[in-house]
N, C-alpha and C. Protein backbone atom coordinates (compact mmCIF):
# COMPACT_ATOMS: atom_id res chain seq x y z
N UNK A 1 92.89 144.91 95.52
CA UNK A 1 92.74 145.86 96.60
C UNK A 1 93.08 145.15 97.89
N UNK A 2 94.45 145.31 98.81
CA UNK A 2 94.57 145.05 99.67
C UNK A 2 93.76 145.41 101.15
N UNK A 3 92.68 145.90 100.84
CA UNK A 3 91.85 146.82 101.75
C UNK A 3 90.56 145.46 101.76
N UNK A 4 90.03 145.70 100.48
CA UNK A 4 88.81 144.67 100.12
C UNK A 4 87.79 145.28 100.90
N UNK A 5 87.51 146.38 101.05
CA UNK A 5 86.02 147.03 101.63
C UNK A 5 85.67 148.29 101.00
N UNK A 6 84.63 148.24 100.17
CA UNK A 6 83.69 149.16 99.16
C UNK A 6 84.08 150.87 100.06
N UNK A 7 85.31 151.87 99.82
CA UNK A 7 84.94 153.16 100.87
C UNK A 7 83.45 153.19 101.35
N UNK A 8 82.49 152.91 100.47
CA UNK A 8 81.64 153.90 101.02
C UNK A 8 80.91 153.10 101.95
N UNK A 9 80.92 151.61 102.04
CA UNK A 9 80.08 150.52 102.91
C UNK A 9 81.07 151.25 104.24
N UNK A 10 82.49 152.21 104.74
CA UNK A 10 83.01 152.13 105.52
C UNK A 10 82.67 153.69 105.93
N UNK A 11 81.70 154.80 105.04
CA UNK A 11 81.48 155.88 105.83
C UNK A 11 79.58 155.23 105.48
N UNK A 12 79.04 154.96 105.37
CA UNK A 12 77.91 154.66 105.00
C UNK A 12 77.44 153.19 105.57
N UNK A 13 77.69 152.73 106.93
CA UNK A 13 77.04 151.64 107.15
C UNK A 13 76.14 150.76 107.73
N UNK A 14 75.08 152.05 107.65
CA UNK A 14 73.97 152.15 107.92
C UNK A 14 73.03 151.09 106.33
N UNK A 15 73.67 151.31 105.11
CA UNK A 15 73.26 151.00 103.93
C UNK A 15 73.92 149.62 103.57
N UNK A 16 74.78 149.25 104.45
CA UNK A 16 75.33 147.61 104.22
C UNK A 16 74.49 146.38 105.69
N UNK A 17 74.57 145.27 104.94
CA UNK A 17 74.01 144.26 106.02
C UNK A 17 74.87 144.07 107.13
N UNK A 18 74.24 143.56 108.00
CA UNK A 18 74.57 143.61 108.82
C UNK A 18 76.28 142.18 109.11
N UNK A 19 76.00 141.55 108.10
CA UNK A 19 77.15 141.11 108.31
C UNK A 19 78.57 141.47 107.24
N UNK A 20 77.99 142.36 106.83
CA UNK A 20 79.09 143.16 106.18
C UNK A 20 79.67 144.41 107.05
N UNK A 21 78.88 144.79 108.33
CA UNK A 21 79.26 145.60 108.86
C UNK A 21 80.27 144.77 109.94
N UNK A 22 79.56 143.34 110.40
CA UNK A 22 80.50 142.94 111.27
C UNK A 22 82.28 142.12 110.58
N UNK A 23 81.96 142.04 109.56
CA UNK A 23 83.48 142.31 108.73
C UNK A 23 84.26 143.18 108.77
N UNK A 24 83.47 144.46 108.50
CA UNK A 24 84.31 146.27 108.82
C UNK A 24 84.88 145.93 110.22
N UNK A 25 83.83 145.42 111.17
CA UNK A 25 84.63 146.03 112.44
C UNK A 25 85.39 144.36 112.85
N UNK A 26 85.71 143.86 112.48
CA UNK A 26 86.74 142.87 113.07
C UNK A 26 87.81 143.45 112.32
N UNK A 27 87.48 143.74 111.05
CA UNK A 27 89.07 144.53 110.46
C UNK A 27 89.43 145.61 110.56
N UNK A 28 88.61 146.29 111.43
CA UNK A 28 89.38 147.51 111.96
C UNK A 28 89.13 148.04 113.53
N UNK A 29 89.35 146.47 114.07
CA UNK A 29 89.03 146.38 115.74
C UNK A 29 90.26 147.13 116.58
N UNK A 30 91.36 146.79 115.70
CA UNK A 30 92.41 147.57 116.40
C UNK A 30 92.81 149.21 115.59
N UNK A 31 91.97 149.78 115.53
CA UNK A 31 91.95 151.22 115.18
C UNK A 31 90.51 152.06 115.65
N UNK A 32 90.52 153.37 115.90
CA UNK A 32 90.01 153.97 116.11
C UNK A 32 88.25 154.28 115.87
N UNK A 33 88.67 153.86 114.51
CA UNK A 33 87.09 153.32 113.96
C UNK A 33 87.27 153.01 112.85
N UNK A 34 86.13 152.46 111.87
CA UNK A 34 86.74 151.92 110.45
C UNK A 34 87.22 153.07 109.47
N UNK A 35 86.83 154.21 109.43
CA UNK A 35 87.43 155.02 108.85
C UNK A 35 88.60 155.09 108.77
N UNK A 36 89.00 155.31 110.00
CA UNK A 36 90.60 155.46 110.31
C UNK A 36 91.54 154.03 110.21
N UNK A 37 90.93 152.86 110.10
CA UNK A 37 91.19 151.98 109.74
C UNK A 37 91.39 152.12 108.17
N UNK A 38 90.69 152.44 107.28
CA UNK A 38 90.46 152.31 105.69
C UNK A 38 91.86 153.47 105.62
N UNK A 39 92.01 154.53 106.05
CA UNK A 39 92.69 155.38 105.38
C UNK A 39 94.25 155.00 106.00
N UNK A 40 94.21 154.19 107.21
CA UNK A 40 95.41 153.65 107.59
C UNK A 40 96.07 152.53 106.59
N UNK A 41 95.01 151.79 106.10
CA UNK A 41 95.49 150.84 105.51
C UNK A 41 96.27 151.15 104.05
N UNK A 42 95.30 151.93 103.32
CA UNK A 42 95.53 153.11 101.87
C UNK A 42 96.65 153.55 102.40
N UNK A 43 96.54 154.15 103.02
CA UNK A 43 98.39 155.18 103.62
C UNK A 43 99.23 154.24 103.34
N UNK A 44 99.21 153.44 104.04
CA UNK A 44 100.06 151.96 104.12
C UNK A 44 100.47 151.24 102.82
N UNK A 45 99.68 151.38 102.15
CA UNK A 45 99.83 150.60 100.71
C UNK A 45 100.04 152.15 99.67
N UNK A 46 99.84 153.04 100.00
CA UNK A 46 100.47 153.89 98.60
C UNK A 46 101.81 154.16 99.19
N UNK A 47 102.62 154.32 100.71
CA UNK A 47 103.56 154.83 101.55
C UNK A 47 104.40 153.59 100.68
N UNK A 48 104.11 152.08 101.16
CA UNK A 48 104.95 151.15 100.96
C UNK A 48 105.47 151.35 99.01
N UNK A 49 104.82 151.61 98.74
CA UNK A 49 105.29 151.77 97.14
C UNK A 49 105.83 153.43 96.84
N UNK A 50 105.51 154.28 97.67
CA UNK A 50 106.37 155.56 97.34
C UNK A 50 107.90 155.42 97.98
N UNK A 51 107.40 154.96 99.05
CA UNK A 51 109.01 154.64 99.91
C UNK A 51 110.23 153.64 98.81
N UNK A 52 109.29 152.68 98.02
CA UNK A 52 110.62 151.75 97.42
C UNK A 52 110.86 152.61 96.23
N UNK A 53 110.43 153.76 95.73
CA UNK A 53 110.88 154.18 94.60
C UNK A 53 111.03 155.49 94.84
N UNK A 54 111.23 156.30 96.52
CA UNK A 54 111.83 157.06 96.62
C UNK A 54 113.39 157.94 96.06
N UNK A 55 113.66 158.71 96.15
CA UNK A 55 112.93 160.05 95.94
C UNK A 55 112.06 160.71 93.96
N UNK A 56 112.02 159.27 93.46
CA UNK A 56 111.64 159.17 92.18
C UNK A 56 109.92 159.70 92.24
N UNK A 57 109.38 160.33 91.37
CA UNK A 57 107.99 160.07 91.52
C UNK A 57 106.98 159.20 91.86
N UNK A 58 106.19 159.31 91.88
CA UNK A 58 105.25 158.22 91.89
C UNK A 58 103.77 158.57 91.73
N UNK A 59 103.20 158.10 90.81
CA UNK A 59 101.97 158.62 90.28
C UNK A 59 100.91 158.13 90.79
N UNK A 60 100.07 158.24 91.20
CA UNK A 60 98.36 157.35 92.13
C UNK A 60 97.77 157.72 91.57
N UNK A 61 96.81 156.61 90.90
CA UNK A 61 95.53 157.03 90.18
C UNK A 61 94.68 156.29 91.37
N UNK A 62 93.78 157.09 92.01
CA UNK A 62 92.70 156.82 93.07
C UNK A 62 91.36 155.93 92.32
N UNK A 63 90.50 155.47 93.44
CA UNK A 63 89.60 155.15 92.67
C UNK A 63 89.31 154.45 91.12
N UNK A 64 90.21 153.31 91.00
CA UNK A 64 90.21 153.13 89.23
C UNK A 64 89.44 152.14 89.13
N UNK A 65 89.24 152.01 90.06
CA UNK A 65 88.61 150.24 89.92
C UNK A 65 87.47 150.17 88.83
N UNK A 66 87.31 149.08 88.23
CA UNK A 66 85.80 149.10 87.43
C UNK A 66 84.44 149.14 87.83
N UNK A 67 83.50 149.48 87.73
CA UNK A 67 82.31 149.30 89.16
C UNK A 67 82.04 147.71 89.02
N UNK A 68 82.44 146.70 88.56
CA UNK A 68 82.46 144.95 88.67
C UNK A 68 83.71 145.18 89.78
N UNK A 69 84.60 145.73 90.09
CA UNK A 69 85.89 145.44 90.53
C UNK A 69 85.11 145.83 92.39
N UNK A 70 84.19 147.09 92.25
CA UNK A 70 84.10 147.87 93.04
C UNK A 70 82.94 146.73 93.76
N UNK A 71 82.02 146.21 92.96
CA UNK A 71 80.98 145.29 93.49
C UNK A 71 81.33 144.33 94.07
N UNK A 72 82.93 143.59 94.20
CA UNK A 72 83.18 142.41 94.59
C UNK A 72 83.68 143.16 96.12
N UNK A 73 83.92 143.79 96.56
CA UNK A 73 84.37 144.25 97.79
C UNK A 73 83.37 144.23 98.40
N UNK A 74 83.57 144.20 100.19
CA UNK A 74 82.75 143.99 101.46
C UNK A 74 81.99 145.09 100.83
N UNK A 75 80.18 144.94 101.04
CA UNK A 75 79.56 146.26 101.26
C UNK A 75 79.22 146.52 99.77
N UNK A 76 80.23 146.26 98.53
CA UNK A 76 80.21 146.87 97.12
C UNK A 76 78.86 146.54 96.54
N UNK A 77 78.45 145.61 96.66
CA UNK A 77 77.25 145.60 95.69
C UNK A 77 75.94 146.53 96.03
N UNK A 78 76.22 147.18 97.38
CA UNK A 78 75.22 147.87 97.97
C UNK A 78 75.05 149.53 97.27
N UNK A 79 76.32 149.59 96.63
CA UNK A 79 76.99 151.12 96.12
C UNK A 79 77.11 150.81 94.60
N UNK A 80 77.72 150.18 94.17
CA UNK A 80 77.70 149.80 92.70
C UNK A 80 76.78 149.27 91.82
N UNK A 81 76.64 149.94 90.22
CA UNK A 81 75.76 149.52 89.26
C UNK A 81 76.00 148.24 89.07
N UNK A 82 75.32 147.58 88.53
CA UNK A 82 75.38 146.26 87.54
C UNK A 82 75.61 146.36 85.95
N UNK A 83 76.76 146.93 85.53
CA UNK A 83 76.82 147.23 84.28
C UNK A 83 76.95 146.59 83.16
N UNK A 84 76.19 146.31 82.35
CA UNK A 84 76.64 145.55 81.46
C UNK A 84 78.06 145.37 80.79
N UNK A 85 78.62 146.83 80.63
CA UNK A 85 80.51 147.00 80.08
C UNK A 85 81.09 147.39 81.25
N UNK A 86 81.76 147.26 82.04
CA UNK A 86 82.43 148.03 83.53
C UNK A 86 83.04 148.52 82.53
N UNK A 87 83.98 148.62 81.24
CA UNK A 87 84.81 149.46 81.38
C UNK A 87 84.34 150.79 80.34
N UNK A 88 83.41 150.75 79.99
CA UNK A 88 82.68 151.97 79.59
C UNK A 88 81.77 153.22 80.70
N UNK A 89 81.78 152.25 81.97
CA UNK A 89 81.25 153.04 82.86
C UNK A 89 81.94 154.03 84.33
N UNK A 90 81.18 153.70 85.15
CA UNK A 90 81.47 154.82 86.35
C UNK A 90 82.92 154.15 86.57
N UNK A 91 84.04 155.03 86.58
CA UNK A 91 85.50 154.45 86.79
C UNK A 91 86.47 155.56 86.79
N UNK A 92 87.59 155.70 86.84
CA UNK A 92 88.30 156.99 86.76
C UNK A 92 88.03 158.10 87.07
N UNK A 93 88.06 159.03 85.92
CA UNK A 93 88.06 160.83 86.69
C UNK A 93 86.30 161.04 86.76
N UNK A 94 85.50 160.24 86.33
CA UNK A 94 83.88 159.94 86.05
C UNK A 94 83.69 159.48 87.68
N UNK A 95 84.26 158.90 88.18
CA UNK A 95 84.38 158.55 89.47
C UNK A 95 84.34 159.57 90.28
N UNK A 96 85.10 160.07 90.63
CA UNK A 96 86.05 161.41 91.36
C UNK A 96 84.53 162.47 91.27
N UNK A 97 83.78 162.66 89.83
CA UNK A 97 82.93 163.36 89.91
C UNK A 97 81.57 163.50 90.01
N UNK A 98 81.51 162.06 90.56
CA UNK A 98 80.58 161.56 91.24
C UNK A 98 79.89 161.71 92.73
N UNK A 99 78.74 162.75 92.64
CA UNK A 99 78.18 162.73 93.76
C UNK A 99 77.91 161.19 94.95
N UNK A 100 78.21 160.40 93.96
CA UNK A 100 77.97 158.97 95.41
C UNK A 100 79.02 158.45 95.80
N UNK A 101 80.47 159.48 95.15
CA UNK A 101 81.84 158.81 95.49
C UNK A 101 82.36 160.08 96.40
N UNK A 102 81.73 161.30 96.45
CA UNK A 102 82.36 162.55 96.48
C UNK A 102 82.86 162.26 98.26
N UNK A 103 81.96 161.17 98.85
CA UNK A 103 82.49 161.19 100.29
C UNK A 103 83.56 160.93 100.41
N UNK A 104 83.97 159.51 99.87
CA UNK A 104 84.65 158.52 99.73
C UNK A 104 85.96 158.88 98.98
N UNK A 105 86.24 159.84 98.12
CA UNK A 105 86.97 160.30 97.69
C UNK A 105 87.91 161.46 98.46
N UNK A 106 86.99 162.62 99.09
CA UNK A 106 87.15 163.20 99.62
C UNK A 106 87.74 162.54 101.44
N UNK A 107 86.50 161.99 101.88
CA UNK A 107 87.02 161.86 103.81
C UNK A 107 87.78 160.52 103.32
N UNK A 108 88.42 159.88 102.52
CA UNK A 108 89.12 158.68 102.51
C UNK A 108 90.32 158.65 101.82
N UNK A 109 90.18 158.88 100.26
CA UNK A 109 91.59 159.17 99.36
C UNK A 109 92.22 160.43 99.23
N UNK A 110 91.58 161.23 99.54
CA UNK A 110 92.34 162.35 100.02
C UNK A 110 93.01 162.65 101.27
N UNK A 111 92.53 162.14 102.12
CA UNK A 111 92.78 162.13 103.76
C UNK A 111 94.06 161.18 103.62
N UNK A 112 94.03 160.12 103.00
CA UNK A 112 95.37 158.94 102.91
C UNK A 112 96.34 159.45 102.00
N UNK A 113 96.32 160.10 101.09
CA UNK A 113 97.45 161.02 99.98
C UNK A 113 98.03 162.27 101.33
N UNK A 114 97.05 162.57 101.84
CA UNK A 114 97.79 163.84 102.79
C UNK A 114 98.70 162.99 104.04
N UNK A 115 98.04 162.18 104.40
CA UNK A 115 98.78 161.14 105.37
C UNK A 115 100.24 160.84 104.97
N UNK A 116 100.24 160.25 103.38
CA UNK A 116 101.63 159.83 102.50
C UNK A 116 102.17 160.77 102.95
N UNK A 117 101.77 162.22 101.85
CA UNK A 117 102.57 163.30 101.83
C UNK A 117 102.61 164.08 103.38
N UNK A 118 102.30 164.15 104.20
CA UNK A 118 102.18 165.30 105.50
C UNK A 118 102.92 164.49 106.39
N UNK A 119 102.76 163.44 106.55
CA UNK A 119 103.37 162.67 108.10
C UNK A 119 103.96 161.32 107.74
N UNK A 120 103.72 161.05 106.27
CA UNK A 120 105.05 159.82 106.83
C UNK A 120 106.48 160.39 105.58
N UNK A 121 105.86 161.59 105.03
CA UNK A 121 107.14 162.74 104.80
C UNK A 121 107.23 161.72 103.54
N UNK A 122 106.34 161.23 102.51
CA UNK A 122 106.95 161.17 100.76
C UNK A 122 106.04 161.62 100.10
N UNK A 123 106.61 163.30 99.69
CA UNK A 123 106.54 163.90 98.75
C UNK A 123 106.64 163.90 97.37
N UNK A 124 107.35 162.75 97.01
CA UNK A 124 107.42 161.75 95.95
C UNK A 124 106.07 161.56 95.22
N UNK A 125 105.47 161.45 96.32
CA UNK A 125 103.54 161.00 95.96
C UNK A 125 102.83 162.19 95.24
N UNK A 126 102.20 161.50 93.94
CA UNK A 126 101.80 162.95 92.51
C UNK A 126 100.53 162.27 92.84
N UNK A 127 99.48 162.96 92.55
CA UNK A 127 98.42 162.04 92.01
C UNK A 127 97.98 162.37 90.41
């Protein structure tokens, strides 16, 4: 993850320490706020890979990470289980339908797929 910050430690950070919050905001000192930082950066990294395989498809699977994958990020262990199998657990479309992801999914990976597709114009982008 070129981002490396848990979404939800970045709408929720009231629930991360305090020096996980001062991580958020040095990395997103030059943007608007960390939100708009997180979904700038996502834009940025699904744009740069729709653009090199323009006008071809390109498929995004959001959210895949394993919740071990999700725990190593700024903020993650504050949001993520301790699972004994990550890959039997919360991950994929189980993710997505998750009331503790539904923010994070919604005001973050959706907001950055519309960004791809609406304003930097690649339509290319499927999810």
């Amino acid at each position: 993850n070129h981002i490396g910050v848990h979404p939800n430690a970045v709408l929720h950070p009231e629930l991360i320490s305090p020096e996980d919050r001062e991580v958020i905001a040095e990395r997103a000192k030059n943007d608007s706020s960390p939100k708009a930082w997180f979904i700038r950066k996502l834009s940025e990294g699904i744009g740069s890979i729709a653009a090199a395989f323009y006008p071809r498809p390109v498929i995004v699977r959001l959210g895949d990470f394993k919740s071990n994958e999700y725990r190593r990020l700024v903020g993650g262990e504050n949001f993520e289980p301790d699972e004994e199998n990550p890959m039997i657990g919360l991950r994929g479309a189980s993710r997505y339908l998750s009331t503790d992801f539904k923010d994070a999914f919604e005001q973050l990976e959706c907001q950055a797929l519309s960004h791809v597709r609406n304003k930097m114009g690649l339509k290319n982008v499927e999810i």
